[in-house]
C-alpha atoms as a PDB file:
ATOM      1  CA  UNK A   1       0.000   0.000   0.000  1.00  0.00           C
ATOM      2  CA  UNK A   2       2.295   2.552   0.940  1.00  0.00           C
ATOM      3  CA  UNK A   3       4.515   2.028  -2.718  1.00  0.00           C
ATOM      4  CA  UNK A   4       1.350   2.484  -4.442  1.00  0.00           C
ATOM      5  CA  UNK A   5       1.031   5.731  -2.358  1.00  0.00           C
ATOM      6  CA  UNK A   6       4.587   6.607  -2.790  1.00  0.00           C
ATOM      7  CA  UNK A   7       4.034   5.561  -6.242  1.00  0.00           C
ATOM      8  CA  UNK A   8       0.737   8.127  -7.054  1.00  0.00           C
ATOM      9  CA  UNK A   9       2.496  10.925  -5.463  1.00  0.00           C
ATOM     10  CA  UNK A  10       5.866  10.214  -7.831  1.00  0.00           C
ATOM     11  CA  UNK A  11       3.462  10.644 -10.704  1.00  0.00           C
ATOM     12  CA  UNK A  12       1.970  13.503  -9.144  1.00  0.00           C
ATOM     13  CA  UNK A  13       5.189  15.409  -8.861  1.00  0.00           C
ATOM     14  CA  UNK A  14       5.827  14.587 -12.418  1.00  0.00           C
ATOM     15  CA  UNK A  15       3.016  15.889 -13.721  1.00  0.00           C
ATOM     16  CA  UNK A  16       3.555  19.108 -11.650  1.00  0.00           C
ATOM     17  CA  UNK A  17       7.195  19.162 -12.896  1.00  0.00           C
ATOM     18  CA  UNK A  18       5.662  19.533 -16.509  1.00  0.00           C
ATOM     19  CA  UNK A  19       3.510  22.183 -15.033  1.00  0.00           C
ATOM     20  CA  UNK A  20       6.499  23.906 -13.551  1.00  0.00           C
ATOM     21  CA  UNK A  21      10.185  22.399 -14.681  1.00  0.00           C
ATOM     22  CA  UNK A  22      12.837  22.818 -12.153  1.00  0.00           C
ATOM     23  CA  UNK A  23      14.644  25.177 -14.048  1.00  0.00           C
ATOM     24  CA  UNK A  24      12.633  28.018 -12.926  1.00  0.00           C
ATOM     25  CA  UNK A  25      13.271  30.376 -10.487  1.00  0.00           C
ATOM     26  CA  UNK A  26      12.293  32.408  -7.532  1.00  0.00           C
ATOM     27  CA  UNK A  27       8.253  32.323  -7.044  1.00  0.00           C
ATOM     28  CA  UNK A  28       7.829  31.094 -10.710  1.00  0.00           C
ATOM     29  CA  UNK A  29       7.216  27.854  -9.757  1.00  0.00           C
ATOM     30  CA  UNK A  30       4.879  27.830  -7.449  1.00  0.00           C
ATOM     31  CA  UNK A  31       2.519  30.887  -9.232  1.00  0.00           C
ATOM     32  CA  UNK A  32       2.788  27.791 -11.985  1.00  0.00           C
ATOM     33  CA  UNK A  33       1.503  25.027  -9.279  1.00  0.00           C
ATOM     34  CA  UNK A  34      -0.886  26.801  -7.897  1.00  0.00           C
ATOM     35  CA  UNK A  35      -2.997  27.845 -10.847  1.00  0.00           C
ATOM     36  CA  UNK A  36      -3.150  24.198 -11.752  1.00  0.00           C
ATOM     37  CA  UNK A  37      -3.712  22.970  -8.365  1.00  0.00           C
ATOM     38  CA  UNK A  38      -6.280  25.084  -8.538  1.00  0.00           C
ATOM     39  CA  UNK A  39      -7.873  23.962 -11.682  1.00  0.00           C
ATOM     40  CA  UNK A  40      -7.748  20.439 -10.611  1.00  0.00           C
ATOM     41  CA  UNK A  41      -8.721  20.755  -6.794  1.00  0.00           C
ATOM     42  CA  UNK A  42      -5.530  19.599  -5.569  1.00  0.00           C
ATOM     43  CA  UNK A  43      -4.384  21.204  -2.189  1.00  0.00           C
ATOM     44  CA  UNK A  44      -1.278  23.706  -3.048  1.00  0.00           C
ATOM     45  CA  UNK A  45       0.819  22.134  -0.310  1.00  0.00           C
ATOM     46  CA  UNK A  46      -0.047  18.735  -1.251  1.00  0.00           C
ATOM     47  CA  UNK A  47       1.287  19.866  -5.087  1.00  0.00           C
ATOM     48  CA  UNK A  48       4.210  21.222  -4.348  1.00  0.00           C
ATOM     49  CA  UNK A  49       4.992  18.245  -1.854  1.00  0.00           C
ATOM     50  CA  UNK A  50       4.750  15.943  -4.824  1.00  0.00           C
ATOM     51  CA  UNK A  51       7.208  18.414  -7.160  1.00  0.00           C
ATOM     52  CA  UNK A  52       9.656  18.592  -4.780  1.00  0.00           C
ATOM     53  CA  UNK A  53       9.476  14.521  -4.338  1.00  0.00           C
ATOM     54  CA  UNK A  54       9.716  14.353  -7.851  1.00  0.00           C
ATOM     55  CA  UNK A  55      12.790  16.316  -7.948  1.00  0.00           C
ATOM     56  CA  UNK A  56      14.656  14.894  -4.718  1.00  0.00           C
ATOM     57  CA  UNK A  57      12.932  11.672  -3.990  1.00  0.00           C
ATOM     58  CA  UNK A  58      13.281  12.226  -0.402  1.00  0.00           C
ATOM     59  CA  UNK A  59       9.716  10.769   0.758  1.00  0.00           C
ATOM     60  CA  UNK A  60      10.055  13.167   3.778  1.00  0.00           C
ATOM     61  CA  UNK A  61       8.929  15.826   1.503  1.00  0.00           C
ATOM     62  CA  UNK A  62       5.326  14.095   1.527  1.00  0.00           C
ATOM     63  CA  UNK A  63       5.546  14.317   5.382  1.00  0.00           C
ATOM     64  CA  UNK A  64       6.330  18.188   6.202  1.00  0.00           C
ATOM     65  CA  UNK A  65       4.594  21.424   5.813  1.00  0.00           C
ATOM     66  CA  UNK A  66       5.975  23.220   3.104  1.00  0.00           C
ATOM     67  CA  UNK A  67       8.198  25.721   4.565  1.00  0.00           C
ATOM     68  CA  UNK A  68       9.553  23.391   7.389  1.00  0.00           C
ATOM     69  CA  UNK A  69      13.296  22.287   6.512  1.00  0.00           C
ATOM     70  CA  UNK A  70      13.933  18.760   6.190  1.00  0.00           C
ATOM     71  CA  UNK A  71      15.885  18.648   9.434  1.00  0.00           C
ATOM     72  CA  UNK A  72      13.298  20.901  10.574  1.00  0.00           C
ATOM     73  CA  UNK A  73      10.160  18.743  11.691  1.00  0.00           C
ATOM     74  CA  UNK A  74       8.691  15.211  11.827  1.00  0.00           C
ATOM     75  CA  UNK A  75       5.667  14.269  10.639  1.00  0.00           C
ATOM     76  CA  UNK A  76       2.523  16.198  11.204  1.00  0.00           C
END
């Protein structure tokens, strides 16, 4: 269960990684992610959770609020 989760949220962050490559800069990106979180009822946080996955595959980025370093919290 939990690599299907792991899994669904890869392919999320892939998809928002098309929406917003990680060649952008400063608030670019997440402008990009949150119009189409928006348009697909997706929460922001949850979005740019899954890019940042996509991009590091630390898993502990599906676990913090956004904002929160990675040494900087647990789990909610």
């Amino acid at each position: 269960m939990v690599d299907s989760l792991m899994a669904a949220a890869y392919a999320m962050g892939e998809l928002m990684l098309e929406v917003a490559p990680a060649c952008l800069v400063d608030n670019e990106p997440g402008v990009r992610v949150a119009l189409f979180c928006g348009q697909i009822g997706e929460p922001l946080e949850q979005g740019l959770a899954a890019r940042y996955y996509a991009l590091s595959g630390d898993r502990r980025a599906l676990y913090r609020p956004i904002g929160q370093g990675l040494r900087g919290g647990g789990r909610p």
